[in-house]
Protein backbone atom coordinates (compact mmCIF):
# COMPACT_ATOMS: atom_id res chain seq x y z
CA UNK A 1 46.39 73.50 73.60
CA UNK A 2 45.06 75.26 76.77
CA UNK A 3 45.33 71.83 78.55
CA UNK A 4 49.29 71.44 77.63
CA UNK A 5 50.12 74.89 78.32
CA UNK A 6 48.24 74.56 82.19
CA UNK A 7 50.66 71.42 82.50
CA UNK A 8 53.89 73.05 81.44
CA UNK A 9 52.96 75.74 83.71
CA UNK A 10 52.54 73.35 86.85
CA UNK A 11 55.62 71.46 85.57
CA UNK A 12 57.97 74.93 85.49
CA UNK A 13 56.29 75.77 88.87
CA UNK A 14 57.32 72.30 90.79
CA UNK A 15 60.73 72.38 89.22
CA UNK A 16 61.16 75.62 90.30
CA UNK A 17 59.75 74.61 93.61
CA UNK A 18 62.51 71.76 93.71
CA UNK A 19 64.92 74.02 92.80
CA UNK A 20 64.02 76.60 95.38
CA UNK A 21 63.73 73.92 98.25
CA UNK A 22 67.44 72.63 96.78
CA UNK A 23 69.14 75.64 96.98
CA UNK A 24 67.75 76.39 100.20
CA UNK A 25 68.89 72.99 101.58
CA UNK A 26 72.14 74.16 100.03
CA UNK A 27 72.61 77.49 101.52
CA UNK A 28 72.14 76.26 105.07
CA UNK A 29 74.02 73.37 104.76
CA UNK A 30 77.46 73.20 107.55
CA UNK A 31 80.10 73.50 105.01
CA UNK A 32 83.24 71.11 105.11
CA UNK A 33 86.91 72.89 106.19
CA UNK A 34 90.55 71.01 105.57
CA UNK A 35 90.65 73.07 109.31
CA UNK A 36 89.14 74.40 112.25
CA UNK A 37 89.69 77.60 110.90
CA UNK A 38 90.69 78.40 106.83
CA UNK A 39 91.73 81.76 105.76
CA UNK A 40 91.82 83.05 102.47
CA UNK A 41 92.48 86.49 100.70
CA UNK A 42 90.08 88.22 97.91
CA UNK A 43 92.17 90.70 96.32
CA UNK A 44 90.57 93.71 95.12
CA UNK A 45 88.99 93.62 91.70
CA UNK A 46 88.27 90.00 91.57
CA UNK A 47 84.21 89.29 90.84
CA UNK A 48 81.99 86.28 92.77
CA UNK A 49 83.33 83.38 90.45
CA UNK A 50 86.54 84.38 90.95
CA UNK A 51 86.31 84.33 94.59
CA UNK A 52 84.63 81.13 94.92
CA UNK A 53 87.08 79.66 93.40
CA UNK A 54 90.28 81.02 95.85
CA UNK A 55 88.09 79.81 98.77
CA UNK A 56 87.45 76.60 97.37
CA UNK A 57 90.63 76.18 96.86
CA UNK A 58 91.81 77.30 100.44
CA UNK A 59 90.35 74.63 101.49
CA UNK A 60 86.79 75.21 101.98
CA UNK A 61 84.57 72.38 100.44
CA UNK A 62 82.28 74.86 98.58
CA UNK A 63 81.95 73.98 95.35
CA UNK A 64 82.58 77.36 93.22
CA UNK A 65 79.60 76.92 91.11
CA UNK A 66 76.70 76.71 93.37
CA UNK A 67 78.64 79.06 95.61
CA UNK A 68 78.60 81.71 92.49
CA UNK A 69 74.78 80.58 91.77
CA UNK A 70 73.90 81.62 95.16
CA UNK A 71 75.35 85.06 95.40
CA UNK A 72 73.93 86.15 91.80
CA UNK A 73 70.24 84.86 92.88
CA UNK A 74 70.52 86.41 96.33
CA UNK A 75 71.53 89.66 94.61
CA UNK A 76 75.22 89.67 96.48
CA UNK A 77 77.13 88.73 93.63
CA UNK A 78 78.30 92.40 93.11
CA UNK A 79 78.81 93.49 96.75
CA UNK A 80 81.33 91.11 97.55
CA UNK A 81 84.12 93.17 99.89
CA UNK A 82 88.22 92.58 99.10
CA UNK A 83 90.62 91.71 102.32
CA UNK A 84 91.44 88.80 104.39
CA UNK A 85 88.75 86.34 105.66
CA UNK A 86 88.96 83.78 108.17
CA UNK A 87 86.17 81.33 108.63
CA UNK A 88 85.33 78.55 110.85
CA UNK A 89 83.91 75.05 110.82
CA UNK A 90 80.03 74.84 110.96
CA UNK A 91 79.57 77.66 108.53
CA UNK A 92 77.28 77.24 105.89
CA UNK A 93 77.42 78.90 102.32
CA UNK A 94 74.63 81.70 102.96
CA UNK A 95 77.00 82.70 106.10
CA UNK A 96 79.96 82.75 103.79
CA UNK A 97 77.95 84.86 101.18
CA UNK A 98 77.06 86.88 103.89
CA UNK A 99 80.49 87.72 105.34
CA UNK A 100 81.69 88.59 101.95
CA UNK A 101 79.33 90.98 101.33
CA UNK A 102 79.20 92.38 104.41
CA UNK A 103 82.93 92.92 104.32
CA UNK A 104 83.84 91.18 107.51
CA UNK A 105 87.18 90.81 107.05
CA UNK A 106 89.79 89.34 109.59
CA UNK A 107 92.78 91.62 110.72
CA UNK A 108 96.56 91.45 112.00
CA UNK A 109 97.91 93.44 114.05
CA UNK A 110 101.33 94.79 114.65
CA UNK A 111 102.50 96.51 118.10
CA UNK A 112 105.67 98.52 117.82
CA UNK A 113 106.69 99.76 121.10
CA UNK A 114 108.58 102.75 122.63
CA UNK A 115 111.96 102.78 122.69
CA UNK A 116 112.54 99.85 119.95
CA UNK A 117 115.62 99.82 117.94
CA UNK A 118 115.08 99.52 113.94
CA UNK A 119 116.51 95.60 114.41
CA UNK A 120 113.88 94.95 116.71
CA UNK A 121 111.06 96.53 114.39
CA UNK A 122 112.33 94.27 111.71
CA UNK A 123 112.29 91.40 113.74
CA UNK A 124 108.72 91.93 114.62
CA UNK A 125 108.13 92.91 111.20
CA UNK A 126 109.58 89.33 109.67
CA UNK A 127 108.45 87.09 111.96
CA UNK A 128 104.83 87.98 111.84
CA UNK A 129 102.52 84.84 110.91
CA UNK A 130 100.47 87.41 108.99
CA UNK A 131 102.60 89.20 107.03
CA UNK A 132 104.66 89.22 103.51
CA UNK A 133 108.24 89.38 105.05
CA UNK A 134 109.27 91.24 101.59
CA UNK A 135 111.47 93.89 103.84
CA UNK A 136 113.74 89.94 104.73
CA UNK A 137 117.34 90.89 103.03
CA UNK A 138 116.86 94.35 101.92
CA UNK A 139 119.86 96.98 102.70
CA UNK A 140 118.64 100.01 104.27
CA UNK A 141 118.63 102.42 101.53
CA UNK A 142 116.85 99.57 99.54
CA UNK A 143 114.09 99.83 102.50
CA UNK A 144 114.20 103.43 102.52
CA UNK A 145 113.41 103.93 98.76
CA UNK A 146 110.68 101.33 99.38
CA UNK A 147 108.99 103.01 101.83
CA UNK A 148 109.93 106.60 100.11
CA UNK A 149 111.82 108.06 102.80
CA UNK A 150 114.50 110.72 102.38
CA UNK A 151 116.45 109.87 105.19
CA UNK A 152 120.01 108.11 105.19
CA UNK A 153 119.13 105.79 107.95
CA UNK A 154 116.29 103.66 109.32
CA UNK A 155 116.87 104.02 112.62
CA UNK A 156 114.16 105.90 114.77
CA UNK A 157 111.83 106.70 111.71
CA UNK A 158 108.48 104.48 112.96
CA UNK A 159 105.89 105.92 115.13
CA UNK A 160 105.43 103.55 117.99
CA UNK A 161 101.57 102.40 118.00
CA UNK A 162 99.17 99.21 117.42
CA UNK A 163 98.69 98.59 113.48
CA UNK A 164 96.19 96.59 112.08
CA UNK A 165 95.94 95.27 108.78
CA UNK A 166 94.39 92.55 106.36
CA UNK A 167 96.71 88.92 106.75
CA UNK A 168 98.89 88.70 104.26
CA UNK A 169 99.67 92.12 104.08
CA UNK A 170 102.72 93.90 102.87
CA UNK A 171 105.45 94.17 105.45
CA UNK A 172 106.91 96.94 104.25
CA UNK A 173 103.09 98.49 103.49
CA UNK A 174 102.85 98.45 107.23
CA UNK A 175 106.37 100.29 108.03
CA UNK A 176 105.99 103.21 105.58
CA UNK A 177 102.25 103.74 107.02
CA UNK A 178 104.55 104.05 110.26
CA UNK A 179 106.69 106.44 108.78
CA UNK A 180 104.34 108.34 107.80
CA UNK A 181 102.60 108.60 111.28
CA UNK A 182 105.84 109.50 112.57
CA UNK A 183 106.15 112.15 110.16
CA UNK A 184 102.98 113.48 110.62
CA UNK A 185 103.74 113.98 114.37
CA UNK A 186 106.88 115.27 113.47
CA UNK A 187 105.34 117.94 111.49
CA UNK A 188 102.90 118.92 113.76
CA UNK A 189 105.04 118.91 117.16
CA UNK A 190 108.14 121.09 114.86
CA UNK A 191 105.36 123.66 114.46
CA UNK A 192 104.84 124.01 118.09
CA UNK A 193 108.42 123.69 119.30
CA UNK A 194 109.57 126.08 121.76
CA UNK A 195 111.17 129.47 120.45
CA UNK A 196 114.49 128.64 122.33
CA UNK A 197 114.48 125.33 121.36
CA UNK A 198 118.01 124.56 120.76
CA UNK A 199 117.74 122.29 117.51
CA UNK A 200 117.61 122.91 113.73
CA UNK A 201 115.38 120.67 112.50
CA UNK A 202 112.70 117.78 113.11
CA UNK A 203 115.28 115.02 112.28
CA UNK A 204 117.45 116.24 115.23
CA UNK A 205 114.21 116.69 117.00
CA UNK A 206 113.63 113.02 116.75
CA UNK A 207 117.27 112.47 118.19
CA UNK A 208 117.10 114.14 121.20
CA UNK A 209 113.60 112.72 121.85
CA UNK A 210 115.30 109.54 121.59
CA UNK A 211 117.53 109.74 123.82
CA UNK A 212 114.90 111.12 126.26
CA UNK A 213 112.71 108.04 126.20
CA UNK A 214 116.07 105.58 126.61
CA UNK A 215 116.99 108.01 129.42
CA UNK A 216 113.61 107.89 131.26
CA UNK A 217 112.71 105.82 134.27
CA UNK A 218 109.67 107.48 135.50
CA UNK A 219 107.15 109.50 132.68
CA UNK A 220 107.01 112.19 135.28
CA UNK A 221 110.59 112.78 134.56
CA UNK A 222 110.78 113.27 130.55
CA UNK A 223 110.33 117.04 130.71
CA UNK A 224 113.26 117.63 133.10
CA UNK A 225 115.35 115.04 131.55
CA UNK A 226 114.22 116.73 128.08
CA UNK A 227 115.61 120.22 129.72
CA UNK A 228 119.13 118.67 131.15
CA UNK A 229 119.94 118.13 127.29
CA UNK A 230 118.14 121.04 125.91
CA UNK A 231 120.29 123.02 128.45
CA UNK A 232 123.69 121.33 127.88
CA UNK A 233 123.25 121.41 123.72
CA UNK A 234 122.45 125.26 124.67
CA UNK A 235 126.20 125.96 125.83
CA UNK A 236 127.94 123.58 124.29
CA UNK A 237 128.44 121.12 126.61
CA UNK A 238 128.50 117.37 125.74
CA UNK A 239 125.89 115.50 126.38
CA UNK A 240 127.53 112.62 127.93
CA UNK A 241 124.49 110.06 127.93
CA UNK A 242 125.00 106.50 128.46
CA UNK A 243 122.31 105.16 126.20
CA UNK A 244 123.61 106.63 122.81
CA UNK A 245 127.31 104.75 124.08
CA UNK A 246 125.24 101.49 124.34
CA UNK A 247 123.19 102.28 120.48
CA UNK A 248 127.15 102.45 119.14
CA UNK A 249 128.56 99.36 120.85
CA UNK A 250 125.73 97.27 118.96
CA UNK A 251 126.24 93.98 119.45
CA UNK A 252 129.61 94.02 121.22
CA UNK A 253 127.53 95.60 124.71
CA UNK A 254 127.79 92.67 126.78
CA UNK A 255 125.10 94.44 129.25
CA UNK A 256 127.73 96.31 131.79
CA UNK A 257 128.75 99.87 130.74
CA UNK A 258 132.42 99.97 131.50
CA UNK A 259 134.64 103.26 131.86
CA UNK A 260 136.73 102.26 128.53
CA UNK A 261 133.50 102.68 126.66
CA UNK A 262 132.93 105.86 127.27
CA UNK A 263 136.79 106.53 126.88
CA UNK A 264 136.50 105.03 123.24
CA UNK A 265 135.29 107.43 120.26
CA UNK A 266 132.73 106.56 117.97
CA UNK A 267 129.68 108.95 116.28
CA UNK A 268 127.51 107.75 118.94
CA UNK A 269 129.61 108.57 121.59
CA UNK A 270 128.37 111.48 123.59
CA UNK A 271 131.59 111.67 126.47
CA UNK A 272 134.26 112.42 123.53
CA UNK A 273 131.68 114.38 120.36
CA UNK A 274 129.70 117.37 121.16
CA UNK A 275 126.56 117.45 120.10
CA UNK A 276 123.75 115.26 119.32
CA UNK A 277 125.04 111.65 117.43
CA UNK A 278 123.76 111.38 113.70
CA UNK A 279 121.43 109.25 114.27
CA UNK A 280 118.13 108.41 116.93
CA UNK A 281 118.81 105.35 118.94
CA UNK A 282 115.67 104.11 119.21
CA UNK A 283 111.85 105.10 118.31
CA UNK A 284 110.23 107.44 120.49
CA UNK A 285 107.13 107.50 121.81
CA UNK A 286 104.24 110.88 122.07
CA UNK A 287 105.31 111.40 125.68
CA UNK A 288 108.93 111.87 124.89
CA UNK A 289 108.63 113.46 121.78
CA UNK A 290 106.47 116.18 123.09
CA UNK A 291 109.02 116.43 126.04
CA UNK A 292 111.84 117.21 123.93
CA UNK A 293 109.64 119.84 121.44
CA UNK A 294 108.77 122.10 124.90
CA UNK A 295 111.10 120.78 127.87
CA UNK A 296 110.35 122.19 131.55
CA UNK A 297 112.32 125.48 132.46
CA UNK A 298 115.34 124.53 134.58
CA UNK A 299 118.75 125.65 135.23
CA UNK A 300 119.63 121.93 135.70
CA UNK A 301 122.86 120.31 133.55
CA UNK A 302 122.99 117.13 135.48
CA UNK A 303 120.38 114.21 136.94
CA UNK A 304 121.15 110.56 138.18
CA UNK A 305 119.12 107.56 138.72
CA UNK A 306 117.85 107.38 142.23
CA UNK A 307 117.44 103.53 142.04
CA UNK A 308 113.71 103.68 141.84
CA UNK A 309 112.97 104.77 138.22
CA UNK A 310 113.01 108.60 139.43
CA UNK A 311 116.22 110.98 138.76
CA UNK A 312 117.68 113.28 141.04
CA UNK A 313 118.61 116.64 138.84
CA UNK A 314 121.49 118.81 139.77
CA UNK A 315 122.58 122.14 138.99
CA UNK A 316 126.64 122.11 139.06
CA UNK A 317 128.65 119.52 138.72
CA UNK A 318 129.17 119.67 143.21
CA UNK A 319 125.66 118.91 143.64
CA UNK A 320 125.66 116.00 140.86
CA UNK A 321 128.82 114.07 142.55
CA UNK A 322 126.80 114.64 146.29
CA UNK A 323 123.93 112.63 144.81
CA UNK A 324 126.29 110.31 142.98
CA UNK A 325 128.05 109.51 145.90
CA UNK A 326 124.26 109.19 147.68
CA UNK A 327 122.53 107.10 145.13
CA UNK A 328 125.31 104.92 143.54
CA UNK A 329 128.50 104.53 145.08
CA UNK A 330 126.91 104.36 148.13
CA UNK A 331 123.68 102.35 147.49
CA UNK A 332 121.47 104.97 149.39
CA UNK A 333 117.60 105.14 148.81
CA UNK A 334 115.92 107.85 148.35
């Protein structure tokens, strides 16, 4: 009895010696891709055999079982991370275990820049290899309720910055987390807005800052530029800015400004309405925003490009045909 018990022992102890020396051979073994690269998405919730078998069938030649087998006895099974993975050829199943454990996810990433219209953010937003257009055909106000935002109109609303998030993300997950940063800001620069600031609220806040950053050739410039409006909205006087005539043509501005343009009325048009228009024209960035929330003291109502990115500002109306005359009609440099 003693005898058949010593060799079931030794018989348990080489199996388990083959097995050991086969699963090691296993786990280091250069795993098989359809690709170069395969990526593949564990949503959250979804346990080791589960995720084994949305790799596999990604296109990873694991086979689900072993994969599972190796996890559990390597005591990983349970700490397997949710997001977007990316992995390349030569990796071997321990490497793969150890990436989703480890939570080393692969990221997108989504630059919206200053001074964007909403059409451009969309476009961006669509067109992205690594994200769920499921904003493509939606109205506004469908995209605003989606994104829970109050406002009538898109325009303006998105915090210019670099977002990153896991591939095959939401597109519309990614625009109301940059709403929200632009809110945020919004909040927080309203709260430190100059006393005499001539505006009732952050929306028009976000209007004029607008227009500042589409008016801008030089950073330098923004708190000046920033007080020309401030100072005009002050006494009334219109704000006659080209940029918010351009936002209102839409598609019809061929690229020239012309004088009938201006001439012709619309919400956006600054040289017939007083006032700000209804709407921002583009998204601003920091720099403008916090140039419109505290402009620079002047006494100036008019400015002009120079022809090098800089302005020349202007106190009466004289002084802004002089540099008018200087800087455009005559070509001059400063």
């Amino acid at each position: 009895m003693m005898r058949f018990a010593f060799r079931v022992f030794t018989l348990l102890l080489v199996l388990a010696a083959v097995l050991a020396a086969g699963g090691g051979w296993y786990a280091h073994r250069p795993l098989a891709l359809q690709a170069d690269r395969v990526d593949f998405t564990v949503p959250r919730g979804v346990g080791m055999r589960q995720a084994a078998t949305l790799i596999e069938r990604a296109g990873v030649g694991v086979d689900a079982r072993l994969l599972t087998l190796l996890a559990r006895v390597s005591g990983r099974a349970h700490s397997i991370k949710a997001g977007s993975y990316e992995v390349h050829a030569g990796i071997t199943p321990w490497q793969l275990i150890l990436k989703l454990s480890n939570g080393d996810v692969s990221q997108g990433e989504l630059l919206l820049v200053e001074g964007w219209t909403f059409r451009q953010v969309r476009q961006a937003l669509e067109s992205h290899p690594d994200l769920e257009p499921d904003s493509a055909g939606l109205a506004e106000a469908e995209i605003l309720a989606r994104i829970g935002a109050p406002e009538r109109h898109l325009e303006g609303l998105f915090f210019p910055d670099t977002y990153l998030f896991d591939k095959r993300s939401s597109a519309l997950e990614v625009l109301q987390r940059a709403y929200r940063a632009m809110q945020a800001r919004l909040a927080r620069l309203w709260d430190e807005r100059d006393s005499a600031l001539p505006l009732s609220s952050p929306y028009e806040l976000l209007i004029l800052a607008s227009i500042v950053e589409k008016e801008t050739g030089r950073p330098e410039d923004r708190p000046l530029i920033a007080s020309v409006f401030a100072n005009r909205l002050r006494i009334g006087m219109r704000l006659q800015t080209d940029p918010t005539v351009i936002y209102g043509l839409g598609a019809e501005f061929d690229g020239r400004l012309r004088r009938a343009h201006m001439d012709t009325d619309h919400p956006w048009n600054t040289y017939t309405r007083a006032g700000l228009p209804p709407t921002p024209i583009a998204i601003p960035g920091e720099a403008a925003l916090r140039a419109a929330v505290r402009p620079e003291k002047s006494d100036f109502l008019y400015f002009v490009a120079r022809g090098d990115g800089s302005s020349e500002f202007s106190r009466s109306l004289d002084e802004h045909n002089r540099a008018v005359n200087r800087f455009i009609r005559n070509g001059a440099k400063p």
